[in-house]
N, C-alpha and C. Protein backbone atom coordinates (compact mmCIF):
# COMPACT_ATOMS: atom_id res chain seq x y z
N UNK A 1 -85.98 -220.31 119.73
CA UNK A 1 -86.76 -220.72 118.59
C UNK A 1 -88.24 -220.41 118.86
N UNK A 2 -88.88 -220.32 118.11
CA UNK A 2 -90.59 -219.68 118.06
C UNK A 2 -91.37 -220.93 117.74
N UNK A 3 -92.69 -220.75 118.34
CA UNK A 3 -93.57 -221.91 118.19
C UNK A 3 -94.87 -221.83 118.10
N UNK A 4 -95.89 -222.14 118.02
CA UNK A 4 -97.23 -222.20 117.26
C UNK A 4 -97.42 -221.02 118.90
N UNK A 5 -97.23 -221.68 119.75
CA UNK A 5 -97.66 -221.44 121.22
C UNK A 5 -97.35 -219.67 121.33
N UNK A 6 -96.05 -219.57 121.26
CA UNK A 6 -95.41 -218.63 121.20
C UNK A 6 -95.96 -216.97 120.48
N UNK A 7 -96.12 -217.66 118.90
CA UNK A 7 -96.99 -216.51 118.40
C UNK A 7 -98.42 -216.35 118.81
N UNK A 8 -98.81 -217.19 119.63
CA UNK A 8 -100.18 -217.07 119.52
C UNK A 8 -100.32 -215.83 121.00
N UNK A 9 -99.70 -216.25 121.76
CA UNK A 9 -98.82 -215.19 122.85
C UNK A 9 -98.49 -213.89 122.19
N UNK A 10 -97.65 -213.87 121.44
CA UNK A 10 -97.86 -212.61 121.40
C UNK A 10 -98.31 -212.04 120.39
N UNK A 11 -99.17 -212.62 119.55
CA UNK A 11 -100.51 -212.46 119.09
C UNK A 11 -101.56 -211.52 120.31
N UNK A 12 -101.62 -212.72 121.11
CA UNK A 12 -102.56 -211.76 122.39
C UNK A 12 -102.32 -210.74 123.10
N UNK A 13 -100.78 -211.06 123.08
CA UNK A 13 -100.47 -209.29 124.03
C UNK A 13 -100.43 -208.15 123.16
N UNK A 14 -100.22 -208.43 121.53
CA UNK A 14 -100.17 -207.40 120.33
C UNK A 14 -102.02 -207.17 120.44
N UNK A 15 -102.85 -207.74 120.77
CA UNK A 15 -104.30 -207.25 120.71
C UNK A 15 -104.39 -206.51 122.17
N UNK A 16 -104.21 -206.79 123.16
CA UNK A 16 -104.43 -206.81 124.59
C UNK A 16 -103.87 -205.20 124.46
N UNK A 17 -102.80 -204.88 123.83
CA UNK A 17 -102.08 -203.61 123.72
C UNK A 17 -102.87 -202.77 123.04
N UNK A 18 -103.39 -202.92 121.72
CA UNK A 18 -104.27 -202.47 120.76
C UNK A 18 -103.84 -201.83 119.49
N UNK A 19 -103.28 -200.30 119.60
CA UNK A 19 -102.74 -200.01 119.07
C UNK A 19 -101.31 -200.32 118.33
N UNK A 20 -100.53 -200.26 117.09
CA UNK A 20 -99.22 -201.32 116.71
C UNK A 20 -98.54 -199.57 116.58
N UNK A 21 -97.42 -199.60 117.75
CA UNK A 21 -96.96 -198.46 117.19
C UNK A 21 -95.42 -198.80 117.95
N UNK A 22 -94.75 -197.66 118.20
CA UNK A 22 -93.18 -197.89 118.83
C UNK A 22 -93.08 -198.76 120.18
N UNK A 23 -94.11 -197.53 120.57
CA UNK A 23 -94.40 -198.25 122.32
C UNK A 23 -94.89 -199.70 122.39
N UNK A 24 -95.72 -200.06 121.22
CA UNK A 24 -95.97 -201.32 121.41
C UNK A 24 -94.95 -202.23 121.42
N UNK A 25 -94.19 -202.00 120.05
CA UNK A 25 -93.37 -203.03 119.93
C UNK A 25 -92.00 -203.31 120.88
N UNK A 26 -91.87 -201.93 122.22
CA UNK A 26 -91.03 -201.70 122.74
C UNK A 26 -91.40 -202.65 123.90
N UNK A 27 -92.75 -202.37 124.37
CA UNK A 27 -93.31 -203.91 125.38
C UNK A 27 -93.35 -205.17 124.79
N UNK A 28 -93.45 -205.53 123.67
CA UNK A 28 -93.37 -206.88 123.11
C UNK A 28 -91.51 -207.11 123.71
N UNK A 29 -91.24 -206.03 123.04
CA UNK A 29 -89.34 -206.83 123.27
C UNK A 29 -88.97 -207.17 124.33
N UNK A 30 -89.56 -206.16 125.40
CA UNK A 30 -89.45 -206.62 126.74
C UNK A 30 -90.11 -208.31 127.11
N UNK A 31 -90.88 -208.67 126.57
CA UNK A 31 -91.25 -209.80 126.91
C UNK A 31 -91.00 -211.03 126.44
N UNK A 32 -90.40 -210.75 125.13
CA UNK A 32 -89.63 -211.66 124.22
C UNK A 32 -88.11 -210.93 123.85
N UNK A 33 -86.97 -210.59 124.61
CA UNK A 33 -86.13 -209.58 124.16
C UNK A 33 -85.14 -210.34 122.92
N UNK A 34 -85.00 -211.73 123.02
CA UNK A 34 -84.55 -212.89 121.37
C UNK A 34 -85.17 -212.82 120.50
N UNK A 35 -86.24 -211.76 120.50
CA UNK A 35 -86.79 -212.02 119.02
C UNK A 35 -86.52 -210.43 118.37
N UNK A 36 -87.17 -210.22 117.15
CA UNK A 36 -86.99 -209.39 116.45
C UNK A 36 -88.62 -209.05 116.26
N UNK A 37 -89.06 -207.34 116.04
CA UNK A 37 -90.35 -207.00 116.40
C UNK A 37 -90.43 -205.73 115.33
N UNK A 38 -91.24 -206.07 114.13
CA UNK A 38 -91.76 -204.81 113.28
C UNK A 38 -92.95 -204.67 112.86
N UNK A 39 -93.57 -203.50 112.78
CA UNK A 39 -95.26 -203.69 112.51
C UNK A 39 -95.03 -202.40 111.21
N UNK A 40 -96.00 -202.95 110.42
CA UNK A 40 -96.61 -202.46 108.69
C UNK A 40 -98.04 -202.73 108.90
N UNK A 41 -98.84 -202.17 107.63
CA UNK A 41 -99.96 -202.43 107.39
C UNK A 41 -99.89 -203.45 106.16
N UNK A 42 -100.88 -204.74 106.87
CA UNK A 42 -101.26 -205.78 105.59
C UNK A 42 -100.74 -205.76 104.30
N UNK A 43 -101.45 -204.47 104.07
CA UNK A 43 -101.23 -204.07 102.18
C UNK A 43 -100.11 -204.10 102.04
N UNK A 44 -99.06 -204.03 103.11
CA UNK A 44 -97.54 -204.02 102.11
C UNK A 44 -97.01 -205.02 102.38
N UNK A 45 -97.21 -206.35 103.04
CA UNK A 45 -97.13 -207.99 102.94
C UNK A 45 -97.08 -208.26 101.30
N UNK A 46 -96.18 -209.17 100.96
CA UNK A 46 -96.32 -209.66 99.57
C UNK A 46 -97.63 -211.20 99.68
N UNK A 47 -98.50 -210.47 98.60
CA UNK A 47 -99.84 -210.90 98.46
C UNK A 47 -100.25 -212.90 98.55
N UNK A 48 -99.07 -213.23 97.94
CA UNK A 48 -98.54 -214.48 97.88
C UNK A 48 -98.01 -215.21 98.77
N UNK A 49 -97.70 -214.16 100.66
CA UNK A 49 -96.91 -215.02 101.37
C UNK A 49 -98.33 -214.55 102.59
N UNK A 50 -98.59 -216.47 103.06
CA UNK A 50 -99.54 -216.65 103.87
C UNK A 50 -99.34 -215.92 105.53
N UNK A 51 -99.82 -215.57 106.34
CA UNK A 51 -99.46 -214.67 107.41
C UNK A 51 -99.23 -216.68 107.92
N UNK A 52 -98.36 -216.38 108.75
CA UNK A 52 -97.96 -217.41 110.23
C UNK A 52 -99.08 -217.76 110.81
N UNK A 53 -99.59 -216.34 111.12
CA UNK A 53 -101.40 -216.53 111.90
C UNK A 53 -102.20 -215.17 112.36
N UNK A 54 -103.32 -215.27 111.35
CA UNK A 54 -104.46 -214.21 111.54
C UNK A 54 -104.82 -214.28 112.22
N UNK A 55 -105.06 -212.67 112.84
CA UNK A 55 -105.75 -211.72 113.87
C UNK A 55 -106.86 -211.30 113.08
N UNK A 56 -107.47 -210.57 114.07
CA UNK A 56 -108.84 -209.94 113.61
C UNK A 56 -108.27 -208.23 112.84
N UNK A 57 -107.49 -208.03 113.80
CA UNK A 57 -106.71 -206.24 113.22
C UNK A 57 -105.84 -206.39 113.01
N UNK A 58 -104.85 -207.81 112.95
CA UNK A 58 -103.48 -207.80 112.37
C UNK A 58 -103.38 -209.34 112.12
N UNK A 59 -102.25 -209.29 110.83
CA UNK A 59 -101.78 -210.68 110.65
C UNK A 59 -100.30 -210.57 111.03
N UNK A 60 -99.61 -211.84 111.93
CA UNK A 60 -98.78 -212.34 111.93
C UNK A 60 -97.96 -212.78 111.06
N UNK A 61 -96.40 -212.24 110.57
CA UNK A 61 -95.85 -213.11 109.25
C UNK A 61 -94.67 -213.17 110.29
N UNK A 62 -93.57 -214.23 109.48
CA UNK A 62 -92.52 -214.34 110.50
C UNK A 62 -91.22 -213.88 109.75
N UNK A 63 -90.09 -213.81 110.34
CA UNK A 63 -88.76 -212.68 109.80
C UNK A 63 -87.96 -214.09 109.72
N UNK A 64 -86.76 -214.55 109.03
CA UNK A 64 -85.65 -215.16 108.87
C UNK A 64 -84.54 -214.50 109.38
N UNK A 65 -83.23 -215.13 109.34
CA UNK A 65 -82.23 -214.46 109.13
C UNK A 65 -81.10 -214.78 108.79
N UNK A 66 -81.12 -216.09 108.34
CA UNK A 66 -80.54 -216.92 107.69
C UNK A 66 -79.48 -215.81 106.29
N UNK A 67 -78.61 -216.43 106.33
CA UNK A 67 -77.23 -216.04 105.30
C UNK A 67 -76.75 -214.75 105.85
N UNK A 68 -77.29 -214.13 107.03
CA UNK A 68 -76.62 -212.79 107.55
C UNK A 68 -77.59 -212.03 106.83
N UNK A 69 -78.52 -212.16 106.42
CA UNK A 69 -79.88 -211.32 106.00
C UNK A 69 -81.25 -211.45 106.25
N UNK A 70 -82.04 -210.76 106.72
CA UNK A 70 -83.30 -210.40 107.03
C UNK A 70 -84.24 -211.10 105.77
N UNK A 71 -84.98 -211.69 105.97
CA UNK A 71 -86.21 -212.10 104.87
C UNK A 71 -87.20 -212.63 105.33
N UNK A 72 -88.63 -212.37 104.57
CA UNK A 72 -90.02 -213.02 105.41
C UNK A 72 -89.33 -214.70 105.02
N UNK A 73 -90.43 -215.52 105.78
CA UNK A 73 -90.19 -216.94 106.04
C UNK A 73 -91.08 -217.47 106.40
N UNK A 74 -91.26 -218.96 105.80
CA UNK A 74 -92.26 -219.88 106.41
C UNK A 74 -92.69 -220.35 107.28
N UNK A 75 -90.85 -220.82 107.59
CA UNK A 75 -90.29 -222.00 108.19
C UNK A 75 -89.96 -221.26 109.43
N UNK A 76 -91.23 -221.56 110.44
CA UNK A 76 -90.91 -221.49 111.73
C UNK A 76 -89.53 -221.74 112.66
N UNK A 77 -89.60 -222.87 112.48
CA UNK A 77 -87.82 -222.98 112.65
C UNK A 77 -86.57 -222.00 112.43
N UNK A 78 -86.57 -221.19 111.75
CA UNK A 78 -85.96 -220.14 110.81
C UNK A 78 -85.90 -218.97 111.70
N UNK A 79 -87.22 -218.94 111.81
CA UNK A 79 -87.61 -217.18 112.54
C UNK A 79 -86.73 -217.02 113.55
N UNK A 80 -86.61 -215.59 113.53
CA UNK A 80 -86.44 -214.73 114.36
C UNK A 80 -86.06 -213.76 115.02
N UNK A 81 -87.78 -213.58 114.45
CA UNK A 81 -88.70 -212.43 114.68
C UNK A 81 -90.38 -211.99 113.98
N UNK A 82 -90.66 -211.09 113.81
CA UNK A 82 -92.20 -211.55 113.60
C UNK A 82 -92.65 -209.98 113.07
N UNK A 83 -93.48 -210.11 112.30
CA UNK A 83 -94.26 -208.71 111.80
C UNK A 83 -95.10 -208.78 111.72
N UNK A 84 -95.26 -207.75 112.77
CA UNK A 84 -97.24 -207.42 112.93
C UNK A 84 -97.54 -206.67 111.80
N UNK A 85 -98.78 -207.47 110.91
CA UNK A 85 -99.14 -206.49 110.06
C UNK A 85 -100.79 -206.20 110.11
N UNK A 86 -100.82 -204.93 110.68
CA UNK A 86 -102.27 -204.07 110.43
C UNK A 86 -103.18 -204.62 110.03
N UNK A 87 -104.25 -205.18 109.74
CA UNK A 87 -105.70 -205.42 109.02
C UNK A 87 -106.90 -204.27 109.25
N UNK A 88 -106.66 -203.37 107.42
CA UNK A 88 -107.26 -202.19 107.88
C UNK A 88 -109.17 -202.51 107.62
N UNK A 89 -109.37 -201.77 108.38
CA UNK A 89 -111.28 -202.11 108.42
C UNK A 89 -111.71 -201.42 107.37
N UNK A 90 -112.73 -202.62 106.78
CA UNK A 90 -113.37 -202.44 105.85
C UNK A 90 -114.79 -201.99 106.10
């Protein structure tokens, strides 16, 4: 199960890394290999669903998987897995 603590972890190793690309998300799994790991850019987050927890170059949203299907989610409890999404500079 995932926890405030948890994302904020790998929150830091998703900055510490820098770039959000294959390789990244291939060291995240290694360090969390129970979770689930995809990165997008911001803009294609639905506008209405709050990130888990903002970064400075990426927001955090979290994955479900509840009914045998994949869906963003609130409810921490729920997750798991997590999408890094991009924050492009303005």
């Amino acid at each position: 199960m995932l926890s405030v603590a948890t994302l904020q972890q790998i929150a830091d190793a998703a900055t510490s890394i820098g770039t959000l690309n294959d390789a990244a998300l291939e060291s995240l799994k290694k360090n969390w290999p129970d979770l689930r790991f995809t990165f997008c850019n911001d803009d294609d987050m639905p506008a209405r669903l709050p990130p888990a927890l903002q970064g400075g170059k990426f927001n955090v949203y979290l994955v479900g998987g509840g009914e045998h299907c994949l869906s963003l989610t609130q409810d921490i409890e729920q997750a798991i897995g997590v999408v890094l999404a991009q924050v492009d500079e303005e």
